[in-house]
C-alpha atoms as a PDB file:
ATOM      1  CA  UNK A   1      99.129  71.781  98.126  1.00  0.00           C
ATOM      2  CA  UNK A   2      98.440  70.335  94.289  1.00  0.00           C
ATOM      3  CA  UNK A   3      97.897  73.808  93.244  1.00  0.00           C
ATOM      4  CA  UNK A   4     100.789  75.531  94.161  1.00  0.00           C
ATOM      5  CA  UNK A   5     103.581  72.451  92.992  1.00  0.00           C
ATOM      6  CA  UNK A   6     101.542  73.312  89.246  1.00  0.00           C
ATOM      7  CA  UNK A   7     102.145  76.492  89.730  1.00  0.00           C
ATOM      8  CA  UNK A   8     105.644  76.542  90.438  1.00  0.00           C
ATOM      9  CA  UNK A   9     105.767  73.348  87.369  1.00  0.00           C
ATOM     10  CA  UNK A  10     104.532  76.101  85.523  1.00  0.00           C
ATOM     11  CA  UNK A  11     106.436  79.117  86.507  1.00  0.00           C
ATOM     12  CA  UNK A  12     102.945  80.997  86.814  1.00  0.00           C
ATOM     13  CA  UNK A  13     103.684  81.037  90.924  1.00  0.00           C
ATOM     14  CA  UNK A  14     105.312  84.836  89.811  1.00  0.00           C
ATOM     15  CA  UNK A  15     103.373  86.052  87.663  1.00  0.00           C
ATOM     16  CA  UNK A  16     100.185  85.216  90.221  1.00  0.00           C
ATOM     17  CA  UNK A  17     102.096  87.028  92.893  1.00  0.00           C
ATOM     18  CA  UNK A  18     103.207  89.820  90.915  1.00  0.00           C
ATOM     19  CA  UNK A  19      99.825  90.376  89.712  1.00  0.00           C
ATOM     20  CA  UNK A  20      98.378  90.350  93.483  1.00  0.00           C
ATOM     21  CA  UNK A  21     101.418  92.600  94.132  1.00  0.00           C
ATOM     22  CA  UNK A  22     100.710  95.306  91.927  1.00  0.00           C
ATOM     23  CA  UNK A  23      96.699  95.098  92.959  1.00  0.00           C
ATOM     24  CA  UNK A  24      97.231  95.281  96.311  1.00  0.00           C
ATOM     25  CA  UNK A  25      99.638  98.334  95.512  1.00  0.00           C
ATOM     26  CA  UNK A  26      96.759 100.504  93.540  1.00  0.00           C
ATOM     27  CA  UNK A  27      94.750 100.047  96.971  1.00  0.00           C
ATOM     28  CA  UNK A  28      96.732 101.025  98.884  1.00  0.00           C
ATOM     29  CA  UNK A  29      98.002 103.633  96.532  1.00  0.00           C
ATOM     30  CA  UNK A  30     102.241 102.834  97.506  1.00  0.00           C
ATOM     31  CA  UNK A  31     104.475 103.047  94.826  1.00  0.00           C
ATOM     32  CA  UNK A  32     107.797 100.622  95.038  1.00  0.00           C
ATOM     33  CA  UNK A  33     110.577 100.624  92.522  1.00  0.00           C
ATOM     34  CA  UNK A  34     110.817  97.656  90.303  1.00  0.00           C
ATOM     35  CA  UNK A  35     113.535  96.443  92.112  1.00  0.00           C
ATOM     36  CA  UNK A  36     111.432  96.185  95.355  1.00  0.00           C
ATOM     37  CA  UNK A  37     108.175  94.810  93.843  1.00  0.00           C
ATOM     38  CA  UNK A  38     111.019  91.921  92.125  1.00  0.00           C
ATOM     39  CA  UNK A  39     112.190  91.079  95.934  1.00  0.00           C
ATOM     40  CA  UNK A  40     109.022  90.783  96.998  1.00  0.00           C
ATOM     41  CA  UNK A  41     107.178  88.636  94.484  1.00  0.00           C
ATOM     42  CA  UNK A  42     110.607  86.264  94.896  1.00  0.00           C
ATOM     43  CA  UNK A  43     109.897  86.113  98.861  1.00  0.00           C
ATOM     44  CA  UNK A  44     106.317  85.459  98.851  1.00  0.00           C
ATOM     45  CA  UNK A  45     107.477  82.768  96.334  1.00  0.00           C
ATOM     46  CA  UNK A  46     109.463  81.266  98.120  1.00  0.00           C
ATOM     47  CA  UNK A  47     107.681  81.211 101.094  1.00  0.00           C
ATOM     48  CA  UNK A  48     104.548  79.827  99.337  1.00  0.00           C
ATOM     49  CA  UNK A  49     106.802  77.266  96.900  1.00  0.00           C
ATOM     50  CA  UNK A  50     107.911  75.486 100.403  1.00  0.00           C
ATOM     51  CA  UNK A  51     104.404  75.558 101.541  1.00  0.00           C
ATOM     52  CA  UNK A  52     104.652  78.071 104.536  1.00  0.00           C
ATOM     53  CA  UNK A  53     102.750  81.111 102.977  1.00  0.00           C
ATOM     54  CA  UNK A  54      99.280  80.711 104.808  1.00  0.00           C
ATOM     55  CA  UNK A  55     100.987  78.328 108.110  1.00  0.00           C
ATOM     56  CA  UNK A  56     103.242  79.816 111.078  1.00  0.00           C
ATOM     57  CA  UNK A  57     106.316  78.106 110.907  1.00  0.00           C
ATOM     58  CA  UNK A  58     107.252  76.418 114.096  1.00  0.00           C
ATOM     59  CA  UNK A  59     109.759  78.904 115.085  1.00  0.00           C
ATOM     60  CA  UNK A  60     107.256  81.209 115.462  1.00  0.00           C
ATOM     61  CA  UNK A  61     105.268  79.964 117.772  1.00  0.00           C
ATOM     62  CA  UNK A  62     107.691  79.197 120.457  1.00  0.00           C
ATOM     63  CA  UNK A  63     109.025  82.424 122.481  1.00  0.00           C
ATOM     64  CA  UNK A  64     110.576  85.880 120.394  1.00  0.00           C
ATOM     65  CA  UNK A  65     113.828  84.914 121.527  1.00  0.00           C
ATOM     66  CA  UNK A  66     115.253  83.527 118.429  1.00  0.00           C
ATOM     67  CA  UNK A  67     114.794  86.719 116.482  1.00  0.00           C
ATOM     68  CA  UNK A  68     117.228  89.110 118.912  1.00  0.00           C
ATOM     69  CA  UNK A  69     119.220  85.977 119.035  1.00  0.00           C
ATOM     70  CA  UNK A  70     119.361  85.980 115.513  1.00  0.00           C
ATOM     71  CA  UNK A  71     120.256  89.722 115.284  1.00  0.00           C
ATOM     72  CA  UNK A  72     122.776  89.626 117.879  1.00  0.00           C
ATOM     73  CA  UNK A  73     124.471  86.630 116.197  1.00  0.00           C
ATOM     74  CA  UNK A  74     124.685  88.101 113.359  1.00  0.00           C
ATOM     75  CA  UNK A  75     126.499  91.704 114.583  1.00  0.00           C
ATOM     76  CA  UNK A  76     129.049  88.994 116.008  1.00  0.00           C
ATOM     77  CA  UNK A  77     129.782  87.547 112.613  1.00  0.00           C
ATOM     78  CA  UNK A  78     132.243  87.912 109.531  1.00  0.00           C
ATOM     79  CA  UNK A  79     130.482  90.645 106.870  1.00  0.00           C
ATOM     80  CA  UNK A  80     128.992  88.196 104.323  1.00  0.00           C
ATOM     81  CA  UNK A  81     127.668  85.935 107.546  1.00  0.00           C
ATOM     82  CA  UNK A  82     125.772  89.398 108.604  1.00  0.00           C
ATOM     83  CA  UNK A  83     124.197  90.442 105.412  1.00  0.00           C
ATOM     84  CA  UNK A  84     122.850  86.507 105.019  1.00  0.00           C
ATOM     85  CA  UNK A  85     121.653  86.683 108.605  1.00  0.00           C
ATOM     86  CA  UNK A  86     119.970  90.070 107.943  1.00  0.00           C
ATOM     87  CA  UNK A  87     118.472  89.537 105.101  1.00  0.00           C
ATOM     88  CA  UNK A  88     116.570  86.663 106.571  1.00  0.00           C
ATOM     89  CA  UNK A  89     115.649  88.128 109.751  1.00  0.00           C
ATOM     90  CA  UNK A  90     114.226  91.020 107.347  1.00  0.00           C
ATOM     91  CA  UNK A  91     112.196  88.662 105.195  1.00  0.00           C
ATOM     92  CA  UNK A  92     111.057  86.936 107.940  1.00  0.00           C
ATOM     93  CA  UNK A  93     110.169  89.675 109.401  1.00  0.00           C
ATOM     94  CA  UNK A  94     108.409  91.315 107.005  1.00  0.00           C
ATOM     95  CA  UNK A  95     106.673  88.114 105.910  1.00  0.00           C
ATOM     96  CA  UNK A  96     104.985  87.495 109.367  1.00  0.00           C
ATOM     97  CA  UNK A  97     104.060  90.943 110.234  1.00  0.00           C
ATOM     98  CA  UNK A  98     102.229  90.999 107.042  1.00  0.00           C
ATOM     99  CA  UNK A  99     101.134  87.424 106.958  1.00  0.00           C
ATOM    100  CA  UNK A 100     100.340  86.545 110.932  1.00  0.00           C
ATOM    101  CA  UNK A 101     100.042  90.490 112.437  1.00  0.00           C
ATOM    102  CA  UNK A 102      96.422  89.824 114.356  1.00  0.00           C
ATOM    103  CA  UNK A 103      98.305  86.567 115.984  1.00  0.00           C
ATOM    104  CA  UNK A 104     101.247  88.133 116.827  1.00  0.00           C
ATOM    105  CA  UNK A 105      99.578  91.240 118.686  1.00  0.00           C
ATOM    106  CA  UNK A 106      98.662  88.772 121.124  1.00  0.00           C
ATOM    107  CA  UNK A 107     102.283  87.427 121.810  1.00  0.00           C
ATOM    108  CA  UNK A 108     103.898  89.217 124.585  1.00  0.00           C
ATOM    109  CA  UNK A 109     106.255  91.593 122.712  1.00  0.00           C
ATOM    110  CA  UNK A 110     103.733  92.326 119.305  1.00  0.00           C
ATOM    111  CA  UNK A 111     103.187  92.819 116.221  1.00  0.00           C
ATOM    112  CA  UNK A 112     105.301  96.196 116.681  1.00  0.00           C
ATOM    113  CA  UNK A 113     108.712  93.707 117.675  1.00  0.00           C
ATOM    114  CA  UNK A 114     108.780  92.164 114.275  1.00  0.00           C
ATOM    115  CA  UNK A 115     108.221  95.420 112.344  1.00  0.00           C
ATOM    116  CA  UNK A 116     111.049  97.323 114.674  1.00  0.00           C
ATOM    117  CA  UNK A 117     113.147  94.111 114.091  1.00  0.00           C
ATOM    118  CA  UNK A 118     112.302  93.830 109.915  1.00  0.00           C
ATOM    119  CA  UNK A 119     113.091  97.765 110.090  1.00  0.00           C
ATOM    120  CA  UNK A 120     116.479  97.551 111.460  1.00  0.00           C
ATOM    121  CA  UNK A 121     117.400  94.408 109.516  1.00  0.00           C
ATOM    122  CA  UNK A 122     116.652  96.353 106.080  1.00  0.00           C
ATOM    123  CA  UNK A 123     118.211  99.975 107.430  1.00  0.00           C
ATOM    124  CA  UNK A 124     121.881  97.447 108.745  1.00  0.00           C
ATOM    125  CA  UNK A 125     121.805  95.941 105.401  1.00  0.00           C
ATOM    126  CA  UNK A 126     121.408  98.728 103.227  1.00  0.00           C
ATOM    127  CA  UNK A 127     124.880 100.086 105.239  1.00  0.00           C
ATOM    128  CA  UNK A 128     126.867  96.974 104.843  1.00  0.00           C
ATOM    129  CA  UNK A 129     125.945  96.862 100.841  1.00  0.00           C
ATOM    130  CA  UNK A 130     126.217 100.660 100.085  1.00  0.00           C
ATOM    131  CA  UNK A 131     127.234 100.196  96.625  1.00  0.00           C
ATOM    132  CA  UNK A 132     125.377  96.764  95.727  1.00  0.00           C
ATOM    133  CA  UNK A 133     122.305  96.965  93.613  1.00  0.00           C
ATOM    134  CA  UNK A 134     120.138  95.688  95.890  1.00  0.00           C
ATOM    135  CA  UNK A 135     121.328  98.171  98.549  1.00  0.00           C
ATOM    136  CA  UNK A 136     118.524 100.586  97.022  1.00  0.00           C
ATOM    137  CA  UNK A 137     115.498  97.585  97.854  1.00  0.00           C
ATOM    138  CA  UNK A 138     117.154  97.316 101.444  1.00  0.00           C
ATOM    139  CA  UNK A 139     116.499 100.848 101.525  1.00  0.00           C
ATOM    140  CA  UNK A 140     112.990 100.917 100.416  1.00  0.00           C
ATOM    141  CA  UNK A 141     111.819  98.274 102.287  1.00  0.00           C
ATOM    142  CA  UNK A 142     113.775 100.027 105.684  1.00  0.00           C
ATOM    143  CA  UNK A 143     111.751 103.538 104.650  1.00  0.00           C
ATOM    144  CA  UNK A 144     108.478 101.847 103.925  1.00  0.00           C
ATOM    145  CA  UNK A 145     108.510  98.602 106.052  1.00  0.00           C
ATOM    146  CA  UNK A 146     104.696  99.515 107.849  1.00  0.00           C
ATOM    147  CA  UNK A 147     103.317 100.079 104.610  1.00  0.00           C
ATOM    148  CA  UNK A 148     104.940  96.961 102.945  1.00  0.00           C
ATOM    149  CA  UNK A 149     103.041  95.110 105.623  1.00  0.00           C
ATOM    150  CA  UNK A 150      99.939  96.502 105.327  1.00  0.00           C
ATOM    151  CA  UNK A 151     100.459  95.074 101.403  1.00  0.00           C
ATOM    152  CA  UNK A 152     101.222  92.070 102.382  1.00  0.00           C
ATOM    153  CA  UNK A 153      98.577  92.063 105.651  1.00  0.00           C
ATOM    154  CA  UNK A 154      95.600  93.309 102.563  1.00  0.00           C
ATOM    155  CA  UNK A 155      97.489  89.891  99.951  1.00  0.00           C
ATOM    156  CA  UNK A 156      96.656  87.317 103.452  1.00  0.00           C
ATOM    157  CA  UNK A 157      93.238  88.763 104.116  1.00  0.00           C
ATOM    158  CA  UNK A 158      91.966  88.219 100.360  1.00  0.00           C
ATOM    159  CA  UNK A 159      93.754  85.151 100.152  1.00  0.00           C
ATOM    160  CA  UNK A 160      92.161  83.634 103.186  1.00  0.00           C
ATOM    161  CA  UNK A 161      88.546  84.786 102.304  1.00  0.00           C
ATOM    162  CA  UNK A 162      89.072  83.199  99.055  1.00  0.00           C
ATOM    163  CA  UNK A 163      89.890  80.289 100.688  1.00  0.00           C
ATOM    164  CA  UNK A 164      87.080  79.709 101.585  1.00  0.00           C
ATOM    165  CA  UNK A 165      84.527  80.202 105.482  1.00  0.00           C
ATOM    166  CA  UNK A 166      87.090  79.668 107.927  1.00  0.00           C
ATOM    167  CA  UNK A 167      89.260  82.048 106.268  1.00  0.00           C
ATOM    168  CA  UNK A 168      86.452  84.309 105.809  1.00  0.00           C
ATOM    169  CA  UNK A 169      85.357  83.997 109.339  1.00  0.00           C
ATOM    170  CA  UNK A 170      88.688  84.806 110.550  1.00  0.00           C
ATOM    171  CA  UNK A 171      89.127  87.843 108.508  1.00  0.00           C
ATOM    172  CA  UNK A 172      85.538  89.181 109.656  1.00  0.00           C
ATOM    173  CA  UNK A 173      86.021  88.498 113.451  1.00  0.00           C
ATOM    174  CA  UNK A 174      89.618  90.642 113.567  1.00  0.00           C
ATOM    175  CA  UNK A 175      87.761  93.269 111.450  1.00  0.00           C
ATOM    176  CA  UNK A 176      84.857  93.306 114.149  1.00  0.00           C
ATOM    177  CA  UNK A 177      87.979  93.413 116.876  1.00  0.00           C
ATOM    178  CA  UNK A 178      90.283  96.042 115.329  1.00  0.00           C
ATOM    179  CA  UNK A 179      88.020  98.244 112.806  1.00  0.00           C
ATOM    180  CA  UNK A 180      90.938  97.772 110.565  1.00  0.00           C
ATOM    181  CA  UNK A 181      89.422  99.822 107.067  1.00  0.00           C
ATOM    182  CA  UNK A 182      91.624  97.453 105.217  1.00  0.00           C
ATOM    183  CA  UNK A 183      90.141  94.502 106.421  1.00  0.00           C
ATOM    184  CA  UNK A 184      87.053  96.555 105.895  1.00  0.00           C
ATOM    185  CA  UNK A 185      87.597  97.128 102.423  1.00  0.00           C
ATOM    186  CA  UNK A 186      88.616  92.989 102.008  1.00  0.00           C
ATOM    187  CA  UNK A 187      84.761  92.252 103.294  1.00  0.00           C
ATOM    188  CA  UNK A 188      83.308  94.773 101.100  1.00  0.00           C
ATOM    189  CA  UNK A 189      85.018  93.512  97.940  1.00  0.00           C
ATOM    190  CA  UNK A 190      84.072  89.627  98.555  1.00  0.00           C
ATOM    191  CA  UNK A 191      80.636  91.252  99.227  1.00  0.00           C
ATOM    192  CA  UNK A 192      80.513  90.068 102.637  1.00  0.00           C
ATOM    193  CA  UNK A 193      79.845  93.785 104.196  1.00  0.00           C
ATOM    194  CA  UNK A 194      78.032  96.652 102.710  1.00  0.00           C
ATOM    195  CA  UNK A 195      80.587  99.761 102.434  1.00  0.00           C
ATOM    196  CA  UNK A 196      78.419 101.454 105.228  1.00  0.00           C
ATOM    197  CA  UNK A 197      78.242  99.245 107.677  1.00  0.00           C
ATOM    198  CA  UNK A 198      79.011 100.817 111.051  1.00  0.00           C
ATOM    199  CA  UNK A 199      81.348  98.717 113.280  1.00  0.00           C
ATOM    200  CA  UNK A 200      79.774  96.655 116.211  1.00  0.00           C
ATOM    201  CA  UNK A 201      79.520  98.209 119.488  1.00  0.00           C
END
């Protein structure tokens, strides 16, 4: 929307994800080199500078196909075709586990296919760069994938009760459905739940 093309005018779009970054990071008490926390506030960037950060792309709807297709596609290919190919199967990955994870538990392969996929990305990359610099974030982000989605899955759930009911809604109803504390601790902080509430039968 308007907001987001002034804040990449602006050049703010990092600092406002960095900021939610390192937040988000204090909850859930996960410490991430520099390096990482850099990748990371460049992907959700990017993702939210071409409008996709809140919206499933259309890929991601249809069938999981194009993920393994993706992977196997890229074992095929020349070394610098791989680590491209890799890298964006990670991000993607990573991005919609953390972003979409109630909505893909109901596909038919899970929420647990992307992380095993974003996993494996990360861990192939970090062999075919050994001595890069970024080889170390591939490695970081292969040894603490589930808990880099659980800081990107606490970033959507405060971003979409900030946005507003529906959002709000949304994040109460999967917190009713999966008892998530996370989620729980979302609600309490917009002061939508008291801290004691006990979960619905």
């Amino acid at each position: 929307g308007p907001m987001t093309g002034e804040l990449v005018a602006t050049g703010s779009l990092k600092e406002f994800f960095k900021e939610l970054l390192l937040q988000a990071q204090q909850r859930q008490r996960l410490a991430l080199t520099d390096f990482t926390e850099f990748y990371l506030v460049n992907l959700l960037s990017d993702f939210a500078a071409v409008g996709r950060l809140f919206t499933e792309e259309e890929e991601g709807r249809k069938d999981h196909e194009p993920l393994a297709v993706l992977y196997h596609r890229a074992l095929q290919a020349s070394r610098e075709e791989q680590i491209k190919t890799l890298r964006r199967l990670g991000d993607v990955s990573l991005y919609k586990a953390g972003f979409f994870r109630e909505s893909l538990r109901h596909t038919v392969v899970g929420d647990d296919y992307y992380i095993r996929m974003g996993e494996g990305a990360y861990g192939h990359l970090r062999e075919l760069t050994p001595t890069s610099s970024v080889s170390t974030v591939y490695h970081e982000l292969h040894e603490k994938f589930r808990a880099v989605v659980d800081l990107l899955e606490d970033i959507a759930a405060r971003g979409m009760v900030a946005g507003g009911p529906t959002g709000a809604l949304k994040v109460y109803e999967t917190w009713t459905r999966t008892g998530s504390e996370r989620l729980e601790q979302v609600l309490v902080d917009a002061g939508m739940v008291t801290p004691r509430t006990k979960m619905p039968n």
